[in-house]
C-alpha atoms as a PDB file:
ATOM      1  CA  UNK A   1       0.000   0.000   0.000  1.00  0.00           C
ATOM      2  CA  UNK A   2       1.539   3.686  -0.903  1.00  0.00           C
ATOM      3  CA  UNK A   3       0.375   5.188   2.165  1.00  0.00           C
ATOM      4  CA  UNK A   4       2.035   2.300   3.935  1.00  0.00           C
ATOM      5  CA  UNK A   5       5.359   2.869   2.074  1.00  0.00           C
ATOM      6  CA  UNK A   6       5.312   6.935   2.898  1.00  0.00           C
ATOM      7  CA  UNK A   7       4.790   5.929   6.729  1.00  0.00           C
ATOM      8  CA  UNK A   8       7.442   3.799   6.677  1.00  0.00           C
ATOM      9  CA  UNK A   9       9.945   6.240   5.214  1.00  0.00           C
ATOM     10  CA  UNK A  10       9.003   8.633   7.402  1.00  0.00           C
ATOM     11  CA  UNK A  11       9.382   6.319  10.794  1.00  0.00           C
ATOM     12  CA  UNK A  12      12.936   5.607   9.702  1.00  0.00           C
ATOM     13  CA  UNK A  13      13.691   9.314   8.789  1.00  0.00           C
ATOM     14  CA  UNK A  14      12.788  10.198  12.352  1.00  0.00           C
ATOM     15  CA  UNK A  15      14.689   7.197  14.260  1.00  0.00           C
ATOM     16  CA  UNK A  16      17.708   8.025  11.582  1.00  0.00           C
ATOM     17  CA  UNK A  17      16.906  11.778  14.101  1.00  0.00           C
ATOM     18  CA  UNK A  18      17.215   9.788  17.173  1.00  0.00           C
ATOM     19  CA  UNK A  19      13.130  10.913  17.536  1.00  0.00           C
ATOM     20  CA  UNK A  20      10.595   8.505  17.956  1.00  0.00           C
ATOM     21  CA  UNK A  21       9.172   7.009  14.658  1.00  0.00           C
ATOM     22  CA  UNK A  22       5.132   7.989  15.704  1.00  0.00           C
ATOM     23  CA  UNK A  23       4.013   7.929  12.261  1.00  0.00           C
ATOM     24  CA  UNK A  24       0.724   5.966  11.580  1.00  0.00           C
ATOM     25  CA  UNK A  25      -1.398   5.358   8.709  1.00  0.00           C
ATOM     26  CA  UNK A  26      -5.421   5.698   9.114  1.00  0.00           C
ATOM     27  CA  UNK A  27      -8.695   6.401   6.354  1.00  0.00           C
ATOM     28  CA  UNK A  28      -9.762   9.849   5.214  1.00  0.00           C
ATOM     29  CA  UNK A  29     -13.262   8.817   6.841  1.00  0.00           C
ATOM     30  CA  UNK A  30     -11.162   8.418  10.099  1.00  0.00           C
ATOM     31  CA  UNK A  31      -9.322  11.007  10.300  1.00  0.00           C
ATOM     32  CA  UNK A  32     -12.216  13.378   9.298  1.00  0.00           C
ATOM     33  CA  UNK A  33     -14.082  11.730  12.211  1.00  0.00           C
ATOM     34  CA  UNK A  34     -11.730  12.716  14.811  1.00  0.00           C
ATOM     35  CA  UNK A  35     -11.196  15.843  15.524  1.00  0.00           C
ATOM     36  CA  UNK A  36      -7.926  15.592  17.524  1.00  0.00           C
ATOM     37  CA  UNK A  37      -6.329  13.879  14.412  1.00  0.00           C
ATOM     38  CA  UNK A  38      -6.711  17.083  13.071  1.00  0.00           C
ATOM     39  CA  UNK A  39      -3.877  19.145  15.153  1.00  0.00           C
ATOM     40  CA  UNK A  40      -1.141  16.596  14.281  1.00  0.00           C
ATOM     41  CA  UNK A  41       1.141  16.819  10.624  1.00  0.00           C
ATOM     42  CA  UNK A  42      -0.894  14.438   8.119  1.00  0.00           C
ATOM     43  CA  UNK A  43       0.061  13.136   4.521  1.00  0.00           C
ATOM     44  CA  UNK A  44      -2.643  12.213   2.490  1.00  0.00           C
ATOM     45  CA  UNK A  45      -2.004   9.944   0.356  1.00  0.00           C
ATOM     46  CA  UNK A  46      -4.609   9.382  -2.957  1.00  0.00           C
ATOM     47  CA  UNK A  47      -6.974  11.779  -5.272  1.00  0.00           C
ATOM     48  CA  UNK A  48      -9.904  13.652  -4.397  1.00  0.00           C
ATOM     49  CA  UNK A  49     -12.001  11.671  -6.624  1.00  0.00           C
ATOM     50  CA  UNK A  50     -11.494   8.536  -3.970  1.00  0.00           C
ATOM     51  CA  UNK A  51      -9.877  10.909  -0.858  1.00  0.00           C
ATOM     52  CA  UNK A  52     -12.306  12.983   0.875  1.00  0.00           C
ATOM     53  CA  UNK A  53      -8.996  14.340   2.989  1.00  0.00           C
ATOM     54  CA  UNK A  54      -7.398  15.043  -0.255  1.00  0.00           C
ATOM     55  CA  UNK A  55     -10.415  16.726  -1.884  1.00  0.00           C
ATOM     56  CA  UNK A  56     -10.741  18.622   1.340  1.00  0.00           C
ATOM     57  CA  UNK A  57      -7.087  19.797   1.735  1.00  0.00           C
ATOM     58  CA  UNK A  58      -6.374  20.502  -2.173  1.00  0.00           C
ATOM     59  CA  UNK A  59      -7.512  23.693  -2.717  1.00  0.00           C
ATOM     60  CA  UNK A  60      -5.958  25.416   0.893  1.00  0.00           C
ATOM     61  CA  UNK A  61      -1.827  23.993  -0.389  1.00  0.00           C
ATOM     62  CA  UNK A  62       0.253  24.817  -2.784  1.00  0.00           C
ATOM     63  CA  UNK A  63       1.856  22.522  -5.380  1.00  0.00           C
ATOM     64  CA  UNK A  64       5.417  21.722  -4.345  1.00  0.00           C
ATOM     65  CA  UNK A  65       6.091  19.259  -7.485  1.00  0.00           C
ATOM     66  CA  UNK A  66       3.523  18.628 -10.512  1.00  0.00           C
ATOM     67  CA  UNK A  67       3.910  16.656 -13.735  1.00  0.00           C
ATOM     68  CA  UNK A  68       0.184  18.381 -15.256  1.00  0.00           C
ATOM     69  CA  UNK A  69      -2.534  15.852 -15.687  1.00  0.00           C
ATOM     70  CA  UNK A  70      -0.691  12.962 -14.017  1.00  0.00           C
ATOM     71  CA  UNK A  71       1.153  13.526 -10.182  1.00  0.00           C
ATOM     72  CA  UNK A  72       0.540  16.511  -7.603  1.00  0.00           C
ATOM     73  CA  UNK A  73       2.683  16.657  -4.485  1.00  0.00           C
ATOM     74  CA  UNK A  74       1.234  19.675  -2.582  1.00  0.00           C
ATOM     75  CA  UNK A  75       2.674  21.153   0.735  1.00  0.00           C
ATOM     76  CA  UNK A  76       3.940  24.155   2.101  1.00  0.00           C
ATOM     77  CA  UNK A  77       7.949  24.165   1.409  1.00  0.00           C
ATOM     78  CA  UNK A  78       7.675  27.651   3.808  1.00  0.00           C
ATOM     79  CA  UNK A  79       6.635  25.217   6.429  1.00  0.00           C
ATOM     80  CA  UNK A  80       3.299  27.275   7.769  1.00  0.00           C
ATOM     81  CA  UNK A  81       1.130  23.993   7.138  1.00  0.00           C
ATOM     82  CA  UNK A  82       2.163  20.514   8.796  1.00  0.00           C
ATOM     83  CA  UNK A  83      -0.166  18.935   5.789  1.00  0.00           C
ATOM     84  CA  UNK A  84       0.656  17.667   2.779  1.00  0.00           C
ATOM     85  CA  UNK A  85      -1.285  16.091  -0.194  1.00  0.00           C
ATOM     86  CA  UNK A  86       0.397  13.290  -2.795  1.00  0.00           C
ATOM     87  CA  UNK A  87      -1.806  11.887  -5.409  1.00  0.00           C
ATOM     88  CA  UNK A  88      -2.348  11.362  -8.822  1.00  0.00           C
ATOM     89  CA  UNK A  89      -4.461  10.346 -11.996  1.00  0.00           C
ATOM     90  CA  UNK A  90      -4.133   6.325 -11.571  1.00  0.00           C
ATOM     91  CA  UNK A  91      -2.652   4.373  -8.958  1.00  0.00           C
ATOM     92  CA  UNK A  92       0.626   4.339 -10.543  1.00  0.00           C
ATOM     93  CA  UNK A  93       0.738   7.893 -10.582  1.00  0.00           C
ATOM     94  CA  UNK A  94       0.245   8.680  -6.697  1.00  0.00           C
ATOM     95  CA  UNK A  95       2.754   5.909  -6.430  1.00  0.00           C
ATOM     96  CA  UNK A  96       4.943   7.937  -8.116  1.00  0.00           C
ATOM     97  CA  UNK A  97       4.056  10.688  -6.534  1.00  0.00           C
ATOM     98  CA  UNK A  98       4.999   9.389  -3.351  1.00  0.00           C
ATOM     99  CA  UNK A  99       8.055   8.433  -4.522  1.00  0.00           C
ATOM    100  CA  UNK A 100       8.882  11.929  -5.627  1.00  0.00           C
ATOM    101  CA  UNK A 101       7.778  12.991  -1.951  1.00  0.00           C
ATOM    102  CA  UNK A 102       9.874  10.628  -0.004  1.00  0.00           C
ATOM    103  CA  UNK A 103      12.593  11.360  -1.987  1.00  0.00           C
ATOM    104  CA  UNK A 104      12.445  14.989  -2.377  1.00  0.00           C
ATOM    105  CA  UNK A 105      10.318  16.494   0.319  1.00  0.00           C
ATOM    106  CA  UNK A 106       9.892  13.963   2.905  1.00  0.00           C
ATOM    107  CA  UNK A 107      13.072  15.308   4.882  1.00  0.00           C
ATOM    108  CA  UNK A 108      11.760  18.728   4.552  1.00  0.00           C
ATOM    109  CA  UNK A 109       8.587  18.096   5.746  1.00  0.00           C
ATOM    110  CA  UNK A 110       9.660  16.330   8.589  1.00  0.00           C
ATOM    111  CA  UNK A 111      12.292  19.184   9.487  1.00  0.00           C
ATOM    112  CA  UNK A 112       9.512  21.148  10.072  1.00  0.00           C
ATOM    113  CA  UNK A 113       8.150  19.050  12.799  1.00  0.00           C
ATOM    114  CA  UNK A 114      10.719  19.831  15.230  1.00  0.00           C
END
């Protein structure tokens, strides 16, 4: 699973920190549900068309990588936002956006957690 894979990466980015890998993997539906979810740093992983988090979150971050038509990682490289969205077109294409977080933005992102 890609969300899997991103939650992984970042759980051995933060032991590689000495900080404890915390990083968990849950639904859109979930996390939409629970209100305390919503104060902690989130990736969502997957489109709007099947990610309610993803169609909720699109429109309020910027686009940090894009390949038009095909991949969106969005976040916000100034670090204001602990969210981040990666998705794209097919399921090959938010894998590969996913990739391009992890290894372009993923070390960023978590930088900005501490």
């Amino acid at each position: 699973m890609i969300a899997q894979a991103v939650r992984d990466a970042a759980n051995s980015r933060l032991s590689d920190r000495s900080q404890r890998p915390d990083a968990l993997v849950c639904s859109d539906v979930w996390y939409l549900s629970h209100d305390v979810l919503h104060e902690l740093p989130t990736i969502s992983v997957g489109p709007p068309e099947n990610n309610a988090l993803t169609a909720r979150l699109a429109d309020s971050l910027p686009a940090a990588f894009a390949i038009d038509g095909r991949m969106l990682v969005q976040f916000d490289a100034r670090g204001g936002d602990p969210r981040a969205c990666v998705w794209g077109d097919t399921p090959h294409g938010t894998a590969s956006a996913a990739d391009v977080f992890v290894e372009r933005f993923l070390d960023q992102f978590l930088g900005f957690l501490a």
